[in-house]
Protein backbone atom coordinates (compact mmCIF):
# COMPACT_ATOMS: atom_id res chain seq x y z
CA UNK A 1 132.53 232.66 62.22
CA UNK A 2 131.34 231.90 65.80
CA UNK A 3 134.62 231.20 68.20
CA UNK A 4 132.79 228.84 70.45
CA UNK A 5 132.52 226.38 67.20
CA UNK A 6 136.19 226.79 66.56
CA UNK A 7 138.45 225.63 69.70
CA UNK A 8 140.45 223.89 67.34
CA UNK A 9 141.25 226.75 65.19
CA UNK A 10 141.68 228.82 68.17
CA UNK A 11 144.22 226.31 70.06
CA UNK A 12 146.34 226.39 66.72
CA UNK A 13 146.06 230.55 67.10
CA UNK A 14 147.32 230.29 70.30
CA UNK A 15 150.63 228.13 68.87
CA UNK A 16 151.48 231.22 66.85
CA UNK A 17 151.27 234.08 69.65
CA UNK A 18 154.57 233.82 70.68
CA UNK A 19 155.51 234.27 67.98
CA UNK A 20 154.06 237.02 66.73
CA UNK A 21 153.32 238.88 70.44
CA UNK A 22 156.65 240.33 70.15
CA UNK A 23 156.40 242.55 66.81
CA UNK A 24 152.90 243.01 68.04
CA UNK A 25 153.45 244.45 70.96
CA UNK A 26 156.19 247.12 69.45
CA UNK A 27 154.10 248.30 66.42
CA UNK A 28 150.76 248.47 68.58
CA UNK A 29 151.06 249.06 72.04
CA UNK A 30 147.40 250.93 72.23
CA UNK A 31 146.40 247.85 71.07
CA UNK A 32 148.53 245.67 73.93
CA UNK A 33 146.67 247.27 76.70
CA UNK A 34 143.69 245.79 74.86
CA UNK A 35 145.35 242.29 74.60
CA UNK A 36 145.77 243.27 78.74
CA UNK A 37 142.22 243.94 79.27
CA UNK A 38 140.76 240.96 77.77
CA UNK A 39 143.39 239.06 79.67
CA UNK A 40 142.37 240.20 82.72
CA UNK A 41 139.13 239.38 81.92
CA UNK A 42 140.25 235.87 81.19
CA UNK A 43 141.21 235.32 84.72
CA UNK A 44 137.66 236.95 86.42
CA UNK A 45 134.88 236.15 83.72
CA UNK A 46 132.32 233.98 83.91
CA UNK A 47 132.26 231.76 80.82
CA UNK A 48 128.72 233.13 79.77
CA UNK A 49 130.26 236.40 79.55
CA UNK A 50 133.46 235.44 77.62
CA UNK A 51 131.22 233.68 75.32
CA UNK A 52 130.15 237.30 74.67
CA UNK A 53 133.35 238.71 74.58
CA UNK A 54 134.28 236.36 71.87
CA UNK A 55 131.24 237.40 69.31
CA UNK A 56 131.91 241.07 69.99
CA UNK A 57 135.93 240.12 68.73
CA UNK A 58 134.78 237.80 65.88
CA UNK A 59 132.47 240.72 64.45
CA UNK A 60 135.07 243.15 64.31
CA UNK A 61 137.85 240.65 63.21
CA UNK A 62 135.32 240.00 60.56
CA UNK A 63 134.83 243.48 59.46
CA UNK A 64 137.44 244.84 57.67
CA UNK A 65 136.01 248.60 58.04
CA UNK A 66 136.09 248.58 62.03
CA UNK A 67 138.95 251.23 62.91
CA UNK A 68 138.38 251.26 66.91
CA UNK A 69 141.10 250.05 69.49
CA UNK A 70 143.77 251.22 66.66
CA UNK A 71 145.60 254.76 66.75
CA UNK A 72 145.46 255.06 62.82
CA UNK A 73 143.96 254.16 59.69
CA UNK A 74 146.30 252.55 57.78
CA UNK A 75 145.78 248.80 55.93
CA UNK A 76 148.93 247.91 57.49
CA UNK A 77 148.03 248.75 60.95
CA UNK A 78 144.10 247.56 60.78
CA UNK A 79 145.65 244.38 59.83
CA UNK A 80 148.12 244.09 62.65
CA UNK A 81 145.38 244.97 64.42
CA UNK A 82 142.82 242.46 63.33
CA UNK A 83 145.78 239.74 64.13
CA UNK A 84 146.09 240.74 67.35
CA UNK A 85 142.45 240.90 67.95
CA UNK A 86 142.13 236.96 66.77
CA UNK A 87 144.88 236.33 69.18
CA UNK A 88 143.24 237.71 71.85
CA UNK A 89 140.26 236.07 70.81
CA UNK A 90 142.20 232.91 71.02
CA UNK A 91 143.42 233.39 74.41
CA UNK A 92 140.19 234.75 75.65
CA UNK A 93 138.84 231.18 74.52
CA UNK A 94 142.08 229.24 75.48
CA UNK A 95 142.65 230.98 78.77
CA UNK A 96 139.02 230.06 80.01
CA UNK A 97 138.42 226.72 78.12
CA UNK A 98 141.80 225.20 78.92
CA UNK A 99 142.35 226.60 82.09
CA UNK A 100 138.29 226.09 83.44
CA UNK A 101 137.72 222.99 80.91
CA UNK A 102 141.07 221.37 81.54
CA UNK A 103 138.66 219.57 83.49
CA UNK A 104 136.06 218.91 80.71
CA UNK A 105 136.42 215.15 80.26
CA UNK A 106 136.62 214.41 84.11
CA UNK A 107 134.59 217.22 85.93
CA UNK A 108 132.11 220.48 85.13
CA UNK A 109 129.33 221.86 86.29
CA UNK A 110 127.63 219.14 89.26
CA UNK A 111 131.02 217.31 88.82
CA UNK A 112 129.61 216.15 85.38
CA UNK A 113 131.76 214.95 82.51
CA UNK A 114 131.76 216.79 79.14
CA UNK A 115 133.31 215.86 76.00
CA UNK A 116 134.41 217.96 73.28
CA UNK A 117 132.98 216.95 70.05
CA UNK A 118 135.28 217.13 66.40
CA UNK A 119 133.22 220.67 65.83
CA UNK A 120 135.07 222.10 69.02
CA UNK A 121 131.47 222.60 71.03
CA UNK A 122 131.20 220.95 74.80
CA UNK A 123 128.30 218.83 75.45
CA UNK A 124 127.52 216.98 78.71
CA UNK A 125 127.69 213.46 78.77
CA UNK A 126 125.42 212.74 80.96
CA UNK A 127 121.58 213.34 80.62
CA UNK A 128 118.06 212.60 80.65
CA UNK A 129 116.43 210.48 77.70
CA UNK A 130 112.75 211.27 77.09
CA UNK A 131 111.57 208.15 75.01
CA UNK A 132 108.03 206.34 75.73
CA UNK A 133 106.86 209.16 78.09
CA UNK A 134 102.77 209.00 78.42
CA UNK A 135 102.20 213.22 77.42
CA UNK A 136 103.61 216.31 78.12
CA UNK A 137 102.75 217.37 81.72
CA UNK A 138 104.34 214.16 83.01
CA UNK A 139 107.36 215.16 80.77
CA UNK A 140 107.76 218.86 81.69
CA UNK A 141 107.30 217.60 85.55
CA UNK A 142 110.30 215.03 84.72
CA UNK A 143 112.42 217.97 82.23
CA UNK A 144 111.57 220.53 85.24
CA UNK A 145 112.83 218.35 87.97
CA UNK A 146 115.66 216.81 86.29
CA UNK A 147 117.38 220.49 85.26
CA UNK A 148 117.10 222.09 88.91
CA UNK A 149 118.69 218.51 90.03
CA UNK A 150 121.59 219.05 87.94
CA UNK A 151 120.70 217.56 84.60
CA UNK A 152 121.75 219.73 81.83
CA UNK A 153 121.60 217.33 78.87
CA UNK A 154 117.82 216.68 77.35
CA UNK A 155 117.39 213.49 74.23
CA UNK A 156 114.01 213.91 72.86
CA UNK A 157 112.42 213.32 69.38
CA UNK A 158 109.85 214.23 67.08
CA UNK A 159 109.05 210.68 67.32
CA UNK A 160 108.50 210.84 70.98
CA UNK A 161 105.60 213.25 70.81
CA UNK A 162 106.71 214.90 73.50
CA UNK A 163 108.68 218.06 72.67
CA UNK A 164 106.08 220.49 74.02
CA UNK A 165 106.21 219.08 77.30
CA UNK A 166 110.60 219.48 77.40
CA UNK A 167 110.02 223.12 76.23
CA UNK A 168 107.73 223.38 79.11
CA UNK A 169 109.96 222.25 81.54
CA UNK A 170 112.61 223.66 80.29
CA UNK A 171 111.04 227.10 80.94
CA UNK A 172 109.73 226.04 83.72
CA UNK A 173 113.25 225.43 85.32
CA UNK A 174 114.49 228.45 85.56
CA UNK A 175 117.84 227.42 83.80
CA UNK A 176 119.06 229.56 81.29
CA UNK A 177 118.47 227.97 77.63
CA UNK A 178 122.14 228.13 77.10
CA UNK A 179 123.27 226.18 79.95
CA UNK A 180 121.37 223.38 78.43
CA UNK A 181 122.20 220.49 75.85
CA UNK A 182 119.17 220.22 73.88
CA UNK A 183 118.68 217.06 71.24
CA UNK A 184 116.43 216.15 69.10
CA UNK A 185 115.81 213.99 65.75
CA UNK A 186 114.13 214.35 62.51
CA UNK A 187 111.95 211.69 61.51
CA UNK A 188 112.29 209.61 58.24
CA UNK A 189 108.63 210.93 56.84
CA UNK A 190 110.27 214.75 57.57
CA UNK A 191 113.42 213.60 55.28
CA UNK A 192 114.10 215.42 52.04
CA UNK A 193 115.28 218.98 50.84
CA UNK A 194 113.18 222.09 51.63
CA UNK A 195 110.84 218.81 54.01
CA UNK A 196 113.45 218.77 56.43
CA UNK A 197 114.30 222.67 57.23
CA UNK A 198 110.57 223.28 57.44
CA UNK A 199 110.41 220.38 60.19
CA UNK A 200 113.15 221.60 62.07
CA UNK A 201 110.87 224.86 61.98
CA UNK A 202 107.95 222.74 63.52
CA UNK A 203 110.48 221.52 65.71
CA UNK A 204 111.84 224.73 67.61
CA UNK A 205 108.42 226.10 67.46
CA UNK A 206 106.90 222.61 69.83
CA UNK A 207 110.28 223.20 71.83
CA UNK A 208 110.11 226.79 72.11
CA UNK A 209 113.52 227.40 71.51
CA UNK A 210 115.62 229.28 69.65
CA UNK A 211 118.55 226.74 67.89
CA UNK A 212 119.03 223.05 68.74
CA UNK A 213 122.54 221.88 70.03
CA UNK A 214 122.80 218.52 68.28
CA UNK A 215 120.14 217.24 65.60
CA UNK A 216 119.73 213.87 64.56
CA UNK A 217 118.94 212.04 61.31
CA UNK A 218 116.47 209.80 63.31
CA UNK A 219 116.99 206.22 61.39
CA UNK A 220 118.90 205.88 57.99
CA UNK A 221 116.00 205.19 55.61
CA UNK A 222 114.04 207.10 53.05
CA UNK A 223 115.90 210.19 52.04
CA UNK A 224 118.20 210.75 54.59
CA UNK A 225 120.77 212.50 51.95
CA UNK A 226 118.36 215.33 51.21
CA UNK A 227 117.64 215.55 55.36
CA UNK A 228 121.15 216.02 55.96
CA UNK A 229 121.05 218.51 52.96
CA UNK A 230 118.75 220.75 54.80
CA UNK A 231 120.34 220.25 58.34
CA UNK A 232 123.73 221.23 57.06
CA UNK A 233 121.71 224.63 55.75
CA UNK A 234 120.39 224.67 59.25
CA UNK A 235 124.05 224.62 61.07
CA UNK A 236 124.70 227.48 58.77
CA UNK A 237 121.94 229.57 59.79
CA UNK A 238 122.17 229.41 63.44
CA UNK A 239 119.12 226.91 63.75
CA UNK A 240 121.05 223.84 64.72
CA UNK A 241 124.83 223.85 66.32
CA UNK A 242 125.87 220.14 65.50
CA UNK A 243 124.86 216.91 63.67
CA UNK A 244 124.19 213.76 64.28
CA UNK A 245 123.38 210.05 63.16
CA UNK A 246 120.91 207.70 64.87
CA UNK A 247 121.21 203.86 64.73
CA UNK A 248 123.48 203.83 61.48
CA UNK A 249 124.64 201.22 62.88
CA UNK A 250 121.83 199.08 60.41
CA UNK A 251 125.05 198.64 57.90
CA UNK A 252 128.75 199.62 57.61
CA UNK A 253 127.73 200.94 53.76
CA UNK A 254 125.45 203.50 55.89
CA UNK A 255 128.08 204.67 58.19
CA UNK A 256 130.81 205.07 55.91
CA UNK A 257 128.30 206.86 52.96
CA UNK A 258 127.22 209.48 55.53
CA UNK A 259 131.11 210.21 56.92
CA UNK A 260 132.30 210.50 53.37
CA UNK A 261 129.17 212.38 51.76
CA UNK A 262 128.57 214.68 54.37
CA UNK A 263 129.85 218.50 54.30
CA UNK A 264 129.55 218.84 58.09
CA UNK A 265 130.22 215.76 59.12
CA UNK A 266 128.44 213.79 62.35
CA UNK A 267 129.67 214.69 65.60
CA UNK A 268 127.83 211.64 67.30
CA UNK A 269 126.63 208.35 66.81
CA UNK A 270 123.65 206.94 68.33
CA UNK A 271 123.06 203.51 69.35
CA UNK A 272 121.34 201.15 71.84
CA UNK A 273 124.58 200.22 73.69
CA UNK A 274 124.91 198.43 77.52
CA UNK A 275 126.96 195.66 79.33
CA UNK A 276 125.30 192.85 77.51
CA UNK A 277 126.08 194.65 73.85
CA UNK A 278 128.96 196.39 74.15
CA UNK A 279 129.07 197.50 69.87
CA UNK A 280 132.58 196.93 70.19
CA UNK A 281 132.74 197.40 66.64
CA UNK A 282 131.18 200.06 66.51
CA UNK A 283 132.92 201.69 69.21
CA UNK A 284 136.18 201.65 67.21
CA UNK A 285 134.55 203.02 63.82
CA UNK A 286 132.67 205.68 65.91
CA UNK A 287 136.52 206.25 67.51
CA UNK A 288 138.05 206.36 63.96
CA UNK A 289 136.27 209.16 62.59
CA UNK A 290 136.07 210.80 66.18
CA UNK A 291 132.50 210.45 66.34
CA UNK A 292 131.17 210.31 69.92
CA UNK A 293 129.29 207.54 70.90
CA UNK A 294 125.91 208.14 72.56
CA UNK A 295 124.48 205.35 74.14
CA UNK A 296 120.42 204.57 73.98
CA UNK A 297 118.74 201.82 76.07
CA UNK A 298 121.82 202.40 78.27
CA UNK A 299 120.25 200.39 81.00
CA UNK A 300 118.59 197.83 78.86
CA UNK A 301 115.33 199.34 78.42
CA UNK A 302 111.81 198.44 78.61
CA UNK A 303 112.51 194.85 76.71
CA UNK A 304 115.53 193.77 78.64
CA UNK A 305 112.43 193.08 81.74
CA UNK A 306 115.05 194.58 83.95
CA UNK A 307 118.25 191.61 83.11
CA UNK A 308 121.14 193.72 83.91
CA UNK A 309 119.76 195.03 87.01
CA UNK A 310 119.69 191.41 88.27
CA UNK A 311 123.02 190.46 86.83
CA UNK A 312 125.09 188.90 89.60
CA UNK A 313 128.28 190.67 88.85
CA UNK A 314 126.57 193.73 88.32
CA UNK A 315 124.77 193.54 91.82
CA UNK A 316 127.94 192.37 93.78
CA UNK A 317 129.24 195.52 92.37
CA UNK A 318 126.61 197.56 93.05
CA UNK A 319 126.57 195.92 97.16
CA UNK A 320 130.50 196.89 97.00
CA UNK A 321 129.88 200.51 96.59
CA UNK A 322 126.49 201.32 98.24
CA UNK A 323 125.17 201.67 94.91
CA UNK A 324 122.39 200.06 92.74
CA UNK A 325 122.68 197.92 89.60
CA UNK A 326 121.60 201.01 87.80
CA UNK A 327 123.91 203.34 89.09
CA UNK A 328 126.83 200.63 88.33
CA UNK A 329 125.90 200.71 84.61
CA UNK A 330 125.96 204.15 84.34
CA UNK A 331 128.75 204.46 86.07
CA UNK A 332 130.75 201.99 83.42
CA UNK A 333 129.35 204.07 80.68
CA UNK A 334 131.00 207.72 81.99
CA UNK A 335 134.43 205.55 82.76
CA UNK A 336 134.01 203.93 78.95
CA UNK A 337 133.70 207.27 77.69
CA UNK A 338 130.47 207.66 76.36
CA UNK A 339 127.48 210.00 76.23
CA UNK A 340 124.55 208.35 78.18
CA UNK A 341 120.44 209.47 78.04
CA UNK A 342 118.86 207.25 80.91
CA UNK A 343 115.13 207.90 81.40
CA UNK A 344 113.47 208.43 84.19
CA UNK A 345 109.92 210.60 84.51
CA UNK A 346 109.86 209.19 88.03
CA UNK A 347 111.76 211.89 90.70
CA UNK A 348 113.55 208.84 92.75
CA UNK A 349 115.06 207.18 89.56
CA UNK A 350 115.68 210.71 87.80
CA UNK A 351 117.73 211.51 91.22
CA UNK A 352 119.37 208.29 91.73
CA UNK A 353 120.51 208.22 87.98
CA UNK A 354 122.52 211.21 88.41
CA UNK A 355 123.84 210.58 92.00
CA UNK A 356 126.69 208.10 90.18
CA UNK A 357 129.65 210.90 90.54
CA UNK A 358 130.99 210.24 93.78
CA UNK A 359 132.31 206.92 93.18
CA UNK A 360 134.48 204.82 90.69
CA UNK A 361 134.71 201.60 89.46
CA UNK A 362 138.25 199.78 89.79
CA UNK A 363 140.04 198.73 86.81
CA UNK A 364 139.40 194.41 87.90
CA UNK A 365 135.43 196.02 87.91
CA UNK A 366 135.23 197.50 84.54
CA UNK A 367 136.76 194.48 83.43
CA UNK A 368 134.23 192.17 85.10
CA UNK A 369 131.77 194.32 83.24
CA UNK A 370 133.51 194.02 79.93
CA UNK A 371 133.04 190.13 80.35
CA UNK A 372 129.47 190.35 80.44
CA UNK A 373 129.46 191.39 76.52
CA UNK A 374 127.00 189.01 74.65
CA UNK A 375 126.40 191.42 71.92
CA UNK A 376 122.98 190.89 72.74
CA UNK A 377 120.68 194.00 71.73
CA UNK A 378 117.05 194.13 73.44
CA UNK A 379 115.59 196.19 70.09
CA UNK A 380 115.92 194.45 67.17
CA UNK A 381 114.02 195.55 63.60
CA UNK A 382 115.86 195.08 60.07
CA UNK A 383 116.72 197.78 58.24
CA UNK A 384 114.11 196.06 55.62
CA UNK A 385 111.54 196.45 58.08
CA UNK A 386 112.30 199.78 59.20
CA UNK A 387 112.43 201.63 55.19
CA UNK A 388 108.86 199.47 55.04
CA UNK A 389 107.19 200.72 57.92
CA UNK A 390 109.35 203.80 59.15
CA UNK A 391 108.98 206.21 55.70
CA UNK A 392 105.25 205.51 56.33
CA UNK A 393 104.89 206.23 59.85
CA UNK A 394 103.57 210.02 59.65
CA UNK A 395 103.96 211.81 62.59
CA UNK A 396 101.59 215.19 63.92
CA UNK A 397 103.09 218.34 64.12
């Protein structure tokens, strides 16, 4: 049990201390100056440190043995005791999250937006993608540069080739690994059971990390059932936090096998999404299962030769606000909501990426934007061509 994956359980704790605080307090009051202490340390600890106090609870609400912080050994009072201990668990994690994160889908850390995903974690919704970077000192200059600028979100890949170089600059940073949102994705030739758990292996060794925060099945061919297999086994032992699926948007059958096959179900979808394809669709099945939408090619990409940035609308925005085309986009897809990777190896774009959270777009603007939808993607393969050439595509280690 690890109380930063279960807000949810914890917020429906939290509905039942009233109730039981009273009887609580009379039967145990040795243990009500420890309900005190921990809510005293609600209103002065860092969230680092209550993420600490938490594990230290869980383990001794989960051990049935543990007889400290109670004045005898009876059943009856080790198991007031270990309800009172959740509770204050619960308000430890309520106290901070809801009175620190009440902010969480507006404002955190650099006055970024996070969202809480259907597994309970926080992840920031704004980051730096690392797709089509030319080798790893260019990307750990990039990963370096972006985290002491305020980036705390990181897309990478297996595909990318470039995993060594984020673990570089990730180090390299100085940031603490747990202030960062790490993601990655398993590759279709790395798909099967027993395959997959050694490639996540391969995968936190070239990152040089510990666990990874949210792990996607790269594309849904080839055995993507036994892939998800082996990540669920992951979650479980500590190697991977959260799951999630990566351009299942090839075909509804997809999508709906993987939400109603899964154990741990997907936490985010992944999908090239920007003004001129808008996935509206998709946005409302992604909505449906609460399923975060994370948003690739957010600006276009490499194939879009730059179209949205010379949008008319988008530029007479972008004039409006003292902004560029870029930062306009971006800006629409925070407002919409979703989870966007931009990258950038290049230190102006990387900074003026991020600089898009000290304006907003009026209501008549995001509207204007919404009327640019074409449903026009700039990456298009068939899900025929991609289980042809995609299970073959063997990647190094």
């Amino acid at each position: 049990m690890a109380l930063h994956q279960e807000i949810k359980v914890l917020i429906k704790l939290k509905n039942q201390f009233d109730k039981k605080c009273k009887v609580l307090r009379e039967k145990l009051p040795f243990d009500c100056i420890f309900f005190c202490i921990l809510h005293a340390l609600n209103q002065s600890c860092t969230s680092s440190t209550l993420l600490i106090w938490q594990r230290t609870i869980c383990e001794k609400i989960c051990n049935p043995d543990v007889n400290i912080y109670c004045r005898t050994g009876s059943k009856s009072h080790i198991m007031i005791r270990r309800t009172l201990l959740t509770l204050c668990a619960c308000l430890v994690t309520i106290g901070t999250f809801a009175q620190k994160h009440s902010e969480l889908q507006d404002t955190t850390i650099n006055n970024q937006p996070y969202v809480i995903l259907n597994n309970g974690l926080a992840m920031p919704r704004f980051g730096i993608g690392t797709f089509n970077v030319p080798g790893d000192s260019i990307m750990a200059d990039a990963i370096c540069f972006a985290l002491k600028n305020g980036y705390r979100h990181i897309d990478t890949a297996h595909a990318y080739g470039i995993e060594r170089g984020v673990g570089k600059g990730i180090k390299e940073s100085g940031v603490p690994r747990e202030d960062i949102w790490i993601t990655s994705k398993v590759w279709p030739t790395e798909y099967g059971v027993g395959k997959t758990l050694e490639g996540i292996d391969k995968m936190l060794d070239r990152l040089g990390v510990d666990y990874i925060d949210l792990l996607y099945v790269h594309q849904p061919v080839g055995d993507w059932r036994g892939a998800w297999r082996d990540m669920e086994k992951a979650v479980e032992s500590g190697k991977v936090r959260s799951l999630g699926i990566s351009n299942f948007d090839a075909a509804d059958t997809l999508f709906t096998a993987v939400n109603e096959w899964a154990r741990i179900k997907p936490v985010a979808l992944q999908i090239e999404l920007h003004p001129y394809a808008q996935r509206e669709k998709w946005q409302e099945k992604a909505a449906e299962k609460d399923i975060q939408v994370e948003c690739w090619f957010p600006l276009g990409g490499a194939m879009s030769n730059g179209a949205l940035f010379r949008d008319p609308v988008l530029m007479s925005i972008a004039e409006a606000h003292g902004k560029t085309p870029a930062q306009v986009i971006l800006r629409w897809h925070i407002q919409k909501g979703f989870s966007v990777i931009p990258g950038a190896t290049d230190h102006d774009y990387i900074s003026e990426n991020i600089n898009i959270f000290d304006f907003e777009l009026t209501p008549e603007e995001m509207e204007q934007i919404h009327e640019l939808n074409k449903e026009k993607r700039f990456f298009n393969m068939s899900l025929e061509d991609k289980q042809r050439i995609l299970t073959r595509a063997e990647l190094p280690d």
